[in-house]
Protein backbone atom coordinates (compact mmCIF):
# COMPACT_ATOMS: atom_id res chain seq x y z
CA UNK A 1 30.64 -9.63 129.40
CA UNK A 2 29.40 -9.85 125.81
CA UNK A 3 27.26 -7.32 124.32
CA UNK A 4 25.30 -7.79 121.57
CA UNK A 5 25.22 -5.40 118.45
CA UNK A 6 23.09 -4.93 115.49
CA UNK A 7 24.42 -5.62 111.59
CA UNK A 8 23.32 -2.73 109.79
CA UNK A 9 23.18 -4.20 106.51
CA UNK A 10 20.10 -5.27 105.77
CA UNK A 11 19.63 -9.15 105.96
CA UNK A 12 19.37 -9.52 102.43
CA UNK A 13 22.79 -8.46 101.73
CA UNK A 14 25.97 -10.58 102.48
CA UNK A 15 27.81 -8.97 105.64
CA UNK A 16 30.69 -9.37 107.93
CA UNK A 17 28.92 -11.11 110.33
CA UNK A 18 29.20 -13.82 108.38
CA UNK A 19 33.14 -13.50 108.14
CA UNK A 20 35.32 -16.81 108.48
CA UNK A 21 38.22 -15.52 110.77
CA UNK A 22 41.02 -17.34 108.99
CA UNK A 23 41.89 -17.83 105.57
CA UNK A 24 40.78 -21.65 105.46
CA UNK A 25 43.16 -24.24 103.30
CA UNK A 26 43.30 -22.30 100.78
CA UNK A 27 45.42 -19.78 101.13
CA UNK A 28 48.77 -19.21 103.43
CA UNK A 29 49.31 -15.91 105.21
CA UNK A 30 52.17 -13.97 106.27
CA UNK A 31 51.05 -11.21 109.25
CA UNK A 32 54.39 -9.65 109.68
CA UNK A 33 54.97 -7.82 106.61
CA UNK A 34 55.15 -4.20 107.99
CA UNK A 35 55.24 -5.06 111.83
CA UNK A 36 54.78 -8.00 114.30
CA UNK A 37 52.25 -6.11 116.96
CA UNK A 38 49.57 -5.15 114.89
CA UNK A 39 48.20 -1.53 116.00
CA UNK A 40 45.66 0.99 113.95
CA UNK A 41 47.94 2.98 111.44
CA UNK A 42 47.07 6.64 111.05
CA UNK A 43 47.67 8.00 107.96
CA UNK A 44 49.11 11.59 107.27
CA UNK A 45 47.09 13.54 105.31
CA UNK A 46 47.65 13.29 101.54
CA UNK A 47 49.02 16.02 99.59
CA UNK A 48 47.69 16.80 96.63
CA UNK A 49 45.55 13.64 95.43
CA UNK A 50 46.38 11.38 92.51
CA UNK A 51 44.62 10.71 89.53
CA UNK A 52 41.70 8.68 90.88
CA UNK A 53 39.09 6.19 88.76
CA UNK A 54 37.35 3.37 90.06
CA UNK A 55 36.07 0.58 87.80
CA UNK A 56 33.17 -1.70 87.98
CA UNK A 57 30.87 -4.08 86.12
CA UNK A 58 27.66 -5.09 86.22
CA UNK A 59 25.93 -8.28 84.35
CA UNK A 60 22.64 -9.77 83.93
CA UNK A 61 21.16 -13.23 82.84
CA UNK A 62 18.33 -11.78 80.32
CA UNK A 63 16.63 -15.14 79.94
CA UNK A 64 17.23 -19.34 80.37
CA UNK A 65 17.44 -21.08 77.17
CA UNK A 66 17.10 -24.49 76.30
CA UNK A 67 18.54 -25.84 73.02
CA UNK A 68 16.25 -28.83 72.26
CA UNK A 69 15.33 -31.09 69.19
CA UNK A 70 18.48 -33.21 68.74
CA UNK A 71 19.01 -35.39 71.79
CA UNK A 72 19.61 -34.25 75.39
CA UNK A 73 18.44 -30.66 76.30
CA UNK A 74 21.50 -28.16 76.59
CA UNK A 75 20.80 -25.78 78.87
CA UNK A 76 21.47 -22.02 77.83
CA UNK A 77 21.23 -18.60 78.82
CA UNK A 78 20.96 -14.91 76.67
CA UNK A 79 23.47 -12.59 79.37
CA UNK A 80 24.32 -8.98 78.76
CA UNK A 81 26.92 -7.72 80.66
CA UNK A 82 28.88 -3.92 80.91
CA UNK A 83 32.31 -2.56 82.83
CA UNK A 84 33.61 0.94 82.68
CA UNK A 85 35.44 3.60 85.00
CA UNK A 86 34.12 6.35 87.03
CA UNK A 87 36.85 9.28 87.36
CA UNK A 88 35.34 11.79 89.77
CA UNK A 89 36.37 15.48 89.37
CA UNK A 90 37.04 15.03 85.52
CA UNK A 91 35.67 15.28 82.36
CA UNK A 92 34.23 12.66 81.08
CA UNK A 93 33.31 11.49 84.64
CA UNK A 94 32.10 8.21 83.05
CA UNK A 95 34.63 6.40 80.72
CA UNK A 96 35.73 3.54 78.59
CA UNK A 97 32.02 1.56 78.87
CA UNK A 98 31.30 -1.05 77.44
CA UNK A 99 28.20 -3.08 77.01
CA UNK A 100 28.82 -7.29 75.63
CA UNK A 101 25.85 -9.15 75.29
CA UNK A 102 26.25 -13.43 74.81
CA UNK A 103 24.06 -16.37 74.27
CA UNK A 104 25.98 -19.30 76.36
CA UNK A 105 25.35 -23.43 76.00
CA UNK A 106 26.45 -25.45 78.40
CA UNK A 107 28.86 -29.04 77.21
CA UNK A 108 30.54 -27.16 74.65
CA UNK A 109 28.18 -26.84 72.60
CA UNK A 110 28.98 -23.61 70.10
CA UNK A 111 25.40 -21.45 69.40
CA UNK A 112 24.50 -19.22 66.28
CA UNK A 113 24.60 -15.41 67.26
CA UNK A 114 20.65 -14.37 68.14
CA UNK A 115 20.04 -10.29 66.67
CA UNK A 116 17.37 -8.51 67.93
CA UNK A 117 15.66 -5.78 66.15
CA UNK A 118 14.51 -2.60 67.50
CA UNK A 119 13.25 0.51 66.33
CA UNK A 120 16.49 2.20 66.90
CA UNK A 121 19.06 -0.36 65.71
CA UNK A 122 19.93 -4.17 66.27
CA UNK A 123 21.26 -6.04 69.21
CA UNK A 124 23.59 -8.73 68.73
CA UNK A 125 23.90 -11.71 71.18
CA UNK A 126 27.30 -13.61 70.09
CA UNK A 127 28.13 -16.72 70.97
CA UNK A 128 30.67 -17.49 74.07
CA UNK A 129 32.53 -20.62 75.05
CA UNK A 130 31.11 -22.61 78.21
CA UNK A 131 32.28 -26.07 78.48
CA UNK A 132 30.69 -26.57 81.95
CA UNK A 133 27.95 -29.51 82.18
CA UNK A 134 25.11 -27.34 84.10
CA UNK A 135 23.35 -24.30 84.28
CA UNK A 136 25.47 -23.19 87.04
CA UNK A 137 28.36 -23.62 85.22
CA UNK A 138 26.90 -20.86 82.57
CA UNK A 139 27.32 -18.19 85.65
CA UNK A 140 30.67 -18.69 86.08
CA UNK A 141 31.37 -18.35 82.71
CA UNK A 142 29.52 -15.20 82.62
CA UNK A 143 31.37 -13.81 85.62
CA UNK A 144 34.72 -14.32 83.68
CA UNK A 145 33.58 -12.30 80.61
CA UNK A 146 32.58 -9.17 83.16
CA UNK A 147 36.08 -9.78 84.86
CA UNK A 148 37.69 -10.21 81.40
CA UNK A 149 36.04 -6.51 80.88
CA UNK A 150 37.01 -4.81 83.92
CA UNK A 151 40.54 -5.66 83.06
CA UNK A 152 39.99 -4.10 79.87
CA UNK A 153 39.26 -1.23 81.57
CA UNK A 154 41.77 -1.02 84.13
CA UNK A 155 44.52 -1.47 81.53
CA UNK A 156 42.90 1.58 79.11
CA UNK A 157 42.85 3.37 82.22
CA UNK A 158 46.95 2.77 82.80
CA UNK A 159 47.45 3.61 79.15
CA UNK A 160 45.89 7.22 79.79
CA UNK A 161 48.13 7.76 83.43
CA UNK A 162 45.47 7.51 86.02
CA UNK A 163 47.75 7.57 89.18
CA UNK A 164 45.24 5.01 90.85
CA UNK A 165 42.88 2.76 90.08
CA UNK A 166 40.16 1.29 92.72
CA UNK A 167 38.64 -1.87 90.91
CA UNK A 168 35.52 -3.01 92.99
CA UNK A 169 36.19 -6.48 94.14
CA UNK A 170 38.66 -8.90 93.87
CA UNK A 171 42.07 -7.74 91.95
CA UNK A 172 41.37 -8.05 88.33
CA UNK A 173 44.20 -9.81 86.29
CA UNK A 174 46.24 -7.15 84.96
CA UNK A 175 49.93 -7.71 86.77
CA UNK A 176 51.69 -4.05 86.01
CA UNK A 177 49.84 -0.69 86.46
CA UNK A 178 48.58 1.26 89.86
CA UNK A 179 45.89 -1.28 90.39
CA UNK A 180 43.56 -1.58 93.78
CA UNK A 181 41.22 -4.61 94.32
CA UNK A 182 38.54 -3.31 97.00
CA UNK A 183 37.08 -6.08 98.24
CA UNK A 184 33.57 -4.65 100.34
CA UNK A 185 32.15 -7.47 101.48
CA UNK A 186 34.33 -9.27 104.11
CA UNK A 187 33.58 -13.45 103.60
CA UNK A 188 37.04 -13.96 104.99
CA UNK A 189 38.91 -11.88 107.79
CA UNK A 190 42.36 -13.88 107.22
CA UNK A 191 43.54 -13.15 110.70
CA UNK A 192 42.68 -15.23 113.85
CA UNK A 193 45.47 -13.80 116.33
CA UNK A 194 43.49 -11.91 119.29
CA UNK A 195 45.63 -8.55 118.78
CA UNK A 196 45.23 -8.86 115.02
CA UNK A 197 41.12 -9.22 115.30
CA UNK A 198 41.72 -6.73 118.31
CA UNK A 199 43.08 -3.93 116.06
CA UNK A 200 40.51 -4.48 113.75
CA UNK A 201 37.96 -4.02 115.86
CA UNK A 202 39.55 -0.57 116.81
CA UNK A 203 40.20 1.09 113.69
CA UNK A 204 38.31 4.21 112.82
CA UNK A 205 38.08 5.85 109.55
CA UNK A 206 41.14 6.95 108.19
CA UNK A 207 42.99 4.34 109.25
CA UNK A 208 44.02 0.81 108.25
CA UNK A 209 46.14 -2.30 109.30
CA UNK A 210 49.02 -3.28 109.15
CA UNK A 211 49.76 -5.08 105.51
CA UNK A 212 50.21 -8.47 105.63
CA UNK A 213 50.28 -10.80 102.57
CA UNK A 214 48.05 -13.91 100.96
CA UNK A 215 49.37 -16.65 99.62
CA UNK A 216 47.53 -18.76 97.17
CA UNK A 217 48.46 -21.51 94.87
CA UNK A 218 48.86 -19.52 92.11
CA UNK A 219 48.99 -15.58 93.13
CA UNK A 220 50.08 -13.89 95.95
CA UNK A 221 49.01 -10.41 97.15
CA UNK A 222 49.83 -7.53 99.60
CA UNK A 223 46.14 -6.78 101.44
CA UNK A 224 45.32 -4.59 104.31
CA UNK A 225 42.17 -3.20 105.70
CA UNK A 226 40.71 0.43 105.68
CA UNK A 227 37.86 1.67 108.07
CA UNK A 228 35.39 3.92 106.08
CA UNK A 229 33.29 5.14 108.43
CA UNK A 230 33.11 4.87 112.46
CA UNK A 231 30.58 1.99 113.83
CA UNK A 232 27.69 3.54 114.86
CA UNK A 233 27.12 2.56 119.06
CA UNK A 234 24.82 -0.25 118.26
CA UNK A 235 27.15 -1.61 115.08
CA UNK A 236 29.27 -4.26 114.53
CA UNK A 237 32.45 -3.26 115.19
CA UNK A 238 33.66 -4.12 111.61
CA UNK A 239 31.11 -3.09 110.12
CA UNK A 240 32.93 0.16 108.38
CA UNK A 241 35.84 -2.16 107.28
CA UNK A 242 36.98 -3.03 103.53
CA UNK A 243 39.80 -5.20 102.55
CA UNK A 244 42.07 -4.46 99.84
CA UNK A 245 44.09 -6.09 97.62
CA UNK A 246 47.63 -4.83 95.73
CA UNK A 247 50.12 -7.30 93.14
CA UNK A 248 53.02 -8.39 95.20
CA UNK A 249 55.07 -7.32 92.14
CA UNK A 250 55.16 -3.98 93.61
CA UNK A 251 58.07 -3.32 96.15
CA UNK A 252 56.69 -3.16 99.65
CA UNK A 253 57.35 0.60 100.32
CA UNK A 254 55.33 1.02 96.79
CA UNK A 255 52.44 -0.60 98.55
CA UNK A 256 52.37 1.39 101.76
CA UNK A 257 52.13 4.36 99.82
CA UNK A 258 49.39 3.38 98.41
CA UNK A 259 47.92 1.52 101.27
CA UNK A 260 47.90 5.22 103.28
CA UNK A 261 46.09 7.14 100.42
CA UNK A 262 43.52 4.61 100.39
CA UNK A 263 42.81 4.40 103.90
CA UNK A 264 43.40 8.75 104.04
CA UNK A 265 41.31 9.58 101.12
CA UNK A 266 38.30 6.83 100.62
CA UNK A 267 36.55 7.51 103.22
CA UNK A 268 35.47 10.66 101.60
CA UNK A 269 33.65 8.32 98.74
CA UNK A 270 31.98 6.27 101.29
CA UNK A 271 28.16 5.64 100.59
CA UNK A 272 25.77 6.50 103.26
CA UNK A 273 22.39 3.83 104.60
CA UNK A 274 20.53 6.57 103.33
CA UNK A 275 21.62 6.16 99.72
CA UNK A 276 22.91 2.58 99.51
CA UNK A 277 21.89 -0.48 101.42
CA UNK A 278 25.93 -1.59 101.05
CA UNK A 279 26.70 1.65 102.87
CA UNK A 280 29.55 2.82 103.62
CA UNK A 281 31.71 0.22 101.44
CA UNK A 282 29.48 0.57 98.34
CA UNK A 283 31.54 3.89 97.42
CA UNK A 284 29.69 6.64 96.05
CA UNK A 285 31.88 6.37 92.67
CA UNK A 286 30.92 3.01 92.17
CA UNK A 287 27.00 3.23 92.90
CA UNK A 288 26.82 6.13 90.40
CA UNK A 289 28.68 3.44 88.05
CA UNK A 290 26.68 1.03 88.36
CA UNK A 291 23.20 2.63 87.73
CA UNK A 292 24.78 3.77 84.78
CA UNK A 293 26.38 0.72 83.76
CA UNK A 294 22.69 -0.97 84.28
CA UNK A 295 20.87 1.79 82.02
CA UNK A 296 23.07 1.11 79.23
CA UNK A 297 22.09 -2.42 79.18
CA UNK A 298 18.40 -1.74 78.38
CA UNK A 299 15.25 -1.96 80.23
CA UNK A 300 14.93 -5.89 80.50
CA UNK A 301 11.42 -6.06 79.88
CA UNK A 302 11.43 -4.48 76.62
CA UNK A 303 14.50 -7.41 76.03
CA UNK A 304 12.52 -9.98 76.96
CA UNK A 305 9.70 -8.80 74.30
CA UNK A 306 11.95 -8.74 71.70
CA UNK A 307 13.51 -11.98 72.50
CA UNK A 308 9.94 -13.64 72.35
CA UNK A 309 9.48 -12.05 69.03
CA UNK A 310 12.63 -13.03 67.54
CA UNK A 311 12.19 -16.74 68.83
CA UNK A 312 9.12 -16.57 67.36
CA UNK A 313 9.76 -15.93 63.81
CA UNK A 314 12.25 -19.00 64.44
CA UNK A 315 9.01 -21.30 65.26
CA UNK A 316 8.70 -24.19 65.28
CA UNK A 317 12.23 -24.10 67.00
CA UNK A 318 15.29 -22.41 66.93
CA UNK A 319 18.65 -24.47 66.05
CA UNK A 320 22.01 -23.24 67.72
């Protein structure tokens, strides 16, 4: 008999309900890395904790553009965009932000930089590369520059010894270094074996599954999954789950170290519905991260203001 059970993310929000079992075309997978039944691994406690940051980024399109007066219109877009690291326990707790701010064409088209004035200094929109053909493609481009500065991040971050680093989403392209990709939204499960989804669906928090490893045309990665809080009675049943990623550059005993401190020690980060609709996977590092992350890029109203004002000296047009 089936029972039904509620999502507790709020319908707004992407959620594992939504999650494709397998790993499509796209991608090969290889279950049997650590062992051929899959069972919930408990992790023994970890002593004495490693040198912990977590990195994030945050972006925003400040306003569409549309570069007009010499044949077709070329669509645009002013973006700021920030990344840093959250190190809990240490001083600074907050490090190595920093804030990038771009105005974007689309067709390859190369704009001026745009400065805004304030009454406490200048902001300067440079000009980034976008070769794409439609507004759209002026997103993606965007998302590369804030994954371009996460991995900024994570590498100042090896530089200065942090034992381990947990970079919110998908592994960011640095290939040496104790690097995490936590992955909290689950879009893919990349299992479809009943005793793999069956183990799953049993792990509590503290615990994880087995590794197993991802196979793409161009990368390949050890992942497992983590539980980070026990379903409430009425929850999904993987609804406390993350997935995370680890470069399969790293020897395999490397990664199940690491694969047991995640699963032993971030549950203690994990977010609560009370503070954080993502809850329990949007850890409490990162949300703390991110509202500062989105305070350093400047109230967006006042933005917009001064973008109108500068525009407006620029009348009757303004010429990229």
């Amino acid at each position: 008999m089936r029972l039904l059970k509620i999502d507790p993310r709020p319908p707004s929000y992407d959620s594992v309900a939504e999650a494709a079992l397998d790993a499509g075309s796209n991608a090969t997978i290889v279950d049997s890395v650590e062992m051929q039944d899959w069972h919930p691994i408990a992790p023994p406690p970890v002593v004495g904790a490693p040198k912990l940051a977590f990195v994030d980024g945050v972006q925003r399109l400040e306003v569409r553009v549309s570069a007009e007066g010499d044949g077709w219109p070329i669509p645009g877009a002013l973006v700021s965009y920030a990344a840093g690291a959250a190190c809990p326990g240490r001083e600074p707790p907050v490090r190595h932000v920093n804030v990038q701010r771009r105005v974007i064409l689309a067709k390859g088209v190369q704009p001026s930089s745009i400065t805004l004035s304030a009454r406490n200094g200048e902001l300067d929109y440079l000009p980034a590369h976008n070769a794409g053909e439609d507004f759209e493609s002026l997103g993606r481009t965007l998302n590369d520059l804030r994954a371009n500065l996460e991995a900024e991040v994570v590498r100042a971050l090896i530089v200065e010894g942090m034992e381990l680093i947990i970079a919110d989403g998908r592994l960011p392209d640095v290939r040496h270094g104790p690097v995490v990709g936590l992955i909290k939204t689950l879009h893919d499960l990349y299992v479809s074996k009943p005793e793999q989804v069956d183990c799953l669906m049993r792990l509590r928090a503290g615990e994880r599954s087995p590794l197993f490893l991802i196979q793409r045309a161009r990368t390949t990665y050890y992942s497992w999954f983590i539980c980070l809080r026990d379903p409430g009675p009425l929850d999904l049943a993987l609804s406390g789950l993350a997935r995370l990623e680890m470069d399969d550059a790293k020897s395999k005993d490397e990664v199940l170290r690491v694969a047991d401190i995640t699963a032993s020690i971030l549950p203690a980060y994990a977010s609560t519905a009370a503070r954080d609709d993502r809850a329990p996977q949007n850890l409490l590092p990162v949300g703390q991260l991110e509202r500062e992350l989105r305070h350093r890029l400047g109230d967006p109203e006042l933005l917009k203001r001064l973008m109108v004002q500068t525009f407006a000296k620029e009348s009757p047009g303004w010429n990229p």
